[in-house]
N, C-alpha and C. Protein backbone atom coordinates (compact mmCIF):
# COMPACT_ATOMS: atom_id res chain seq x y z
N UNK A 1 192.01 79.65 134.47
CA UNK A 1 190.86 79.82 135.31
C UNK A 1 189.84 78.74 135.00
N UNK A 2 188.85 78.00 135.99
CA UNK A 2 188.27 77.33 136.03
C UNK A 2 186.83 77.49 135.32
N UNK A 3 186.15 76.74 135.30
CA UNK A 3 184.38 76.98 134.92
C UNK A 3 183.86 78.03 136.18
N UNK A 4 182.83 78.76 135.34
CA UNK A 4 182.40 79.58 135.70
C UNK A 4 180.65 78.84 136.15
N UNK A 5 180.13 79.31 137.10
CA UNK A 5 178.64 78.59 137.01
C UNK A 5 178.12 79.68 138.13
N UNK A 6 176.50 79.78 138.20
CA UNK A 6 175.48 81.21 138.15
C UNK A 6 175.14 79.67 139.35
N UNK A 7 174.57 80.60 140.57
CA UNK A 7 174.29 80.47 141.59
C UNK A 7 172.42 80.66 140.87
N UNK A 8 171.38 79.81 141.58
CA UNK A 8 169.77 80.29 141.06
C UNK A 8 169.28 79.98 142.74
N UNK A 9 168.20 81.10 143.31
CA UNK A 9 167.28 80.33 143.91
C UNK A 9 166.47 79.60 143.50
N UNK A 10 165.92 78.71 144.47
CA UNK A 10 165.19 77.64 144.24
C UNK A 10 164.46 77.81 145.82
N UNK A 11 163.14 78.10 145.20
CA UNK A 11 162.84 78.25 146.58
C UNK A 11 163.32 78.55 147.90
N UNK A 12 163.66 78.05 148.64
CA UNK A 12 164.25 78.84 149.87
C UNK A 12 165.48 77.97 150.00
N UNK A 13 166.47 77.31 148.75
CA UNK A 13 167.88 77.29 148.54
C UNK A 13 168.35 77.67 147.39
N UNK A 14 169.45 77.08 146.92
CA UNK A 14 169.91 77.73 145.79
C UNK A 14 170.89 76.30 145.15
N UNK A 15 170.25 76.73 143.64
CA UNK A 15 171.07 75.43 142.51
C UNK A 15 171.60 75.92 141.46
N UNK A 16 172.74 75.09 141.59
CA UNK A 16 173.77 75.26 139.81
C UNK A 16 173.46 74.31 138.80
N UNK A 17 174.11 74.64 138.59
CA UNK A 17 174.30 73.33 136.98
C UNK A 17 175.98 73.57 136.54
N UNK A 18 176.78 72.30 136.91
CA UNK A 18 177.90 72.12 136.05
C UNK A 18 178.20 71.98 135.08
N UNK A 19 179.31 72.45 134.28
CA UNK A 19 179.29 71.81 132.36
C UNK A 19 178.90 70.16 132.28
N UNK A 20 178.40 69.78 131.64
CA UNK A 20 178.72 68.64 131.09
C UNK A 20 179.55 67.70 130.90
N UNK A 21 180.53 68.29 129.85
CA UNK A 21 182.18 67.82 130.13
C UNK A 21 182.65 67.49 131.21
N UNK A 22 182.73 68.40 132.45
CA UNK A 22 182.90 68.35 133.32
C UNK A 22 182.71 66.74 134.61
N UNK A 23 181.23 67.09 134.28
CA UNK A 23 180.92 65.76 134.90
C UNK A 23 180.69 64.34 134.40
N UNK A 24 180.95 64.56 132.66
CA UNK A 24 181.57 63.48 132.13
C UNK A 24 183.07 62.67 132.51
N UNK A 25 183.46 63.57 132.45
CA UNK A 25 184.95 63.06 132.90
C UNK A 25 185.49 62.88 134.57
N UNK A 26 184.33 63.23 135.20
CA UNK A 26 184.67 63.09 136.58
C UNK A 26 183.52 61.47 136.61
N UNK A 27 182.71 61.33 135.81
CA UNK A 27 182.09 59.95 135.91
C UNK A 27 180.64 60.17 136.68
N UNK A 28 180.15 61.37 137.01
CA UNK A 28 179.44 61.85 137.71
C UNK A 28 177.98 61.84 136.80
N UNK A 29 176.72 60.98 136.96
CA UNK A 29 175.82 60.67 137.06
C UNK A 29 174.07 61.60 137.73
N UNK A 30 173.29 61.42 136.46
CA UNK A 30 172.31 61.91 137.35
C UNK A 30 171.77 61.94 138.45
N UNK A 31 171.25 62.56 139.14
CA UNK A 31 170.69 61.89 140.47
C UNK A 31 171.59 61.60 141.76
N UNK A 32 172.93 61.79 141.36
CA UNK A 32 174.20 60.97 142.36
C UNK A 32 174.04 61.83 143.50
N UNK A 33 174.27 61.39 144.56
CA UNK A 33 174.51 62.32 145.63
C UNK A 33 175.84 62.81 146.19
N UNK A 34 175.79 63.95 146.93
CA UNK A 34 177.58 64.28 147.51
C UNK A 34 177.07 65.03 148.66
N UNK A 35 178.28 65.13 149.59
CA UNK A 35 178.78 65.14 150.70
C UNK A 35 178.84 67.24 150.57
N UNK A 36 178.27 68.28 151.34
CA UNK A 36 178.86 68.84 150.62
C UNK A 36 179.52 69.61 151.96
N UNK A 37 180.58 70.34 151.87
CA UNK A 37 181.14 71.02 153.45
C UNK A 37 181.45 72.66 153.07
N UNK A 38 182.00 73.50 153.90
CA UNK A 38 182.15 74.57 153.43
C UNK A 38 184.01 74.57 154.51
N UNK A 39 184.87 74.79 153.71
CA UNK A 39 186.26 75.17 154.68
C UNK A 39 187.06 75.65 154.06
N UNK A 40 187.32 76.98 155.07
CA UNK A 40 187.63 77.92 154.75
C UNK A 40 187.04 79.00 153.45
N UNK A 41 186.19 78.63 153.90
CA UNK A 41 185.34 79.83 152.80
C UNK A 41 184.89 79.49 150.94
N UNK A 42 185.51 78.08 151.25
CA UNK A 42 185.68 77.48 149.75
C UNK A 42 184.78 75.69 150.06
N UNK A 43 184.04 76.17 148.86
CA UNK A 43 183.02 74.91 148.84
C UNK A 43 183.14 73.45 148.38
N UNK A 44 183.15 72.74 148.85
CA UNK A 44 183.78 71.14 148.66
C UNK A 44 182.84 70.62 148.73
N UNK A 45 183.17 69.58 147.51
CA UNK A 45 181.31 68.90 147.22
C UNK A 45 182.42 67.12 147.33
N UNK A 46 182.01 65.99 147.49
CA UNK A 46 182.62 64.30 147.69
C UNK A 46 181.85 63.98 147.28
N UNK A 47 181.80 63.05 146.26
CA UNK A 47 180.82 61.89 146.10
C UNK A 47 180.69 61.04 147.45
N UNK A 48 179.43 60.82 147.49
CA UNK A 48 178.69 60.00 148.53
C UNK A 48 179.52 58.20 148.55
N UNK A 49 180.37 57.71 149.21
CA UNK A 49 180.35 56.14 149.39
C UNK A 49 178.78 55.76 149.24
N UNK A 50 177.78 54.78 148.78
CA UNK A 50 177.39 54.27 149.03
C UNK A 50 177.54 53.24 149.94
N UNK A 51 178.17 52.58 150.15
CA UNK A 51 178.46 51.43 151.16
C UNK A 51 178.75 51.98 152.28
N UNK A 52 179.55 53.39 152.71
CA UNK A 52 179.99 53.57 153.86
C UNK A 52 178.74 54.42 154.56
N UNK A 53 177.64 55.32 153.58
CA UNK A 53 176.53 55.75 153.66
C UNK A 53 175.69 55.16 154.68
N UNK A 54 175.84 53.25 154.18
CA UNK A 54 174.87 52.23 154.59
C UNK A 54 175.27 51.97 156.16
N UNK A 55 176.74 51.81 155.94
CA UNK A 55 177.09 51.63 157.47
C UNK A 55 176.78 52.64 158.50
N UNK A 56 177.22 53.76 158.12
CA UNK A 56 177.00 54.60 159.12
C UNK A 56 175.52 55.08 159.14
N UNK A 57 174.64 54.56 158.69
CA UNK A 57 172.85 54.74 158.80
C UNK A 57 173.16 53.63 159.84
N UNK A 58 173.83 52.54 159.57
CA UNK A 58 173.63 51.75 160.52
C UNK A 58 174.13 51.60 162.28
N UNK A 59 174.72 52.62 161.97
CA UNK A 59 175.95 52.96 163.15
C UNK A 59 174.98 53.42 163.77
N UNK A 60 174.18 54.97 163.27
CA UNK A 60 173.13 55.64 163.68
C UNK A 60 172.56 55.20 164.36
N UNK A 61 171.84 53.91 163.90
CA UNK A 61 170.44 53.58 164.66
C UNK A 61 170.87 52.98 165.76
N UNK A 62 172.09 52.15 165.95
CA UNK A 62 172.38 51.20 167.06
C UNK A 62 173.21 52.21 167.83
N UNK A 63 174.05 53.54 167.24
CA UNK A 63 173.70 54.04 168.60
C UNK A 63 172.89 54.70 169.64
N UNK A 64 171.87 54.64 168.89
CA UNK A 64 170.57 55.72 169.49
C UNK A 64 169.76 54.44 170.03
N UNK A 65 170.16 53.34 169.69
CA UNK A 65 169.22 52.21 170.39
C UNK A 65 170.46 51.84 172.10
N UNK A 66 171.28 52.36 171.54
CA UNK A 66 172.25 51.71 173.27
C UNK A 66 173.09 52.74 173.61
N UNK A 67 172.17 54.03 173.33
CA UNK A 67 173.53 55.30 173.63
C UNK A 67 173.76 55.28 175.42
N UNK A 68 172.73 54.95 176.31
CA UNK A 68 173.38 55.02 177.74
C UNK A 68 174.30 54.00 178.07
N UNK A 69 174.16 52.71 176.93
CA UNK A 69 175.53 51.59 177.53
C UNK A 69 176.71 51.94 176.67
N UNK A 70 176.45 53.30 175.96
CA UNK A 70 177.91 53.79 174.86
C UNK A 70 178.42 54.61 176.50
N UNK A 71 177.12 55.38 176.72
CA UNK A 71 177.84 56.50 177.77
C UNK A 71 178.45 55.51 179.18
N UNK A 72 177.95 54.96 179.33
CA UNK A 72 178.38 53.99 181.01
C UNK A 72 179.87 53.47 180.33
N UNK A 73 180.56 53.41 179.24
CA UNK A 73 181.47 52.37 178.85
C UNK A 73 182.42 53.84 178.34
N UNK A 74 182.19 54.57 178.31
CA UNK A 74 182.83 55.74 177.91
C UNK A 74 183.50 56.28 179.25
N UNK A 75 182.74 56.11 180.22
CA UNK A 75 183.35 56.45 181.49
C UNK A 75 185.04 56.33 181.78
């Protein structure tokens, strides 16, 4: 059986804390960010790409700057 870890509110969400070990050996860093999803009822956390983060901020903005010549070409 795996690590065990206590669910806390935090104001109007809720935070854990992983072992140590744990995120020693996964290489996992203060501050790092992740991806997090919920499927099938079981919680999946990804480390964040940085680089692919950047692109798709960038994807974002240029499509919200030319989304009616995305939609006319989508036709």
């Amino acid at each position: 059986m795996g690590n065990i870890v206590r669910l806390r509110k935090v104001q109007d969400t809720f935070a854990t804390a992983f072992p140590k070990e744990m995120m020693e050996r996964m290489g996992v860093r203060d501050g790092e960010a992740f991806q997090v999803e919920e499927k099938d009822g079981v919680i999946v956390l990804r480390p964040v790409d940085p680089d692919f983060q950047e692109t798709m901020e960038a994807f974002d903005e240029i499509h919200r700057e030319f989304y009616d010549a995305f939609r006319e070409l989508a036709k």
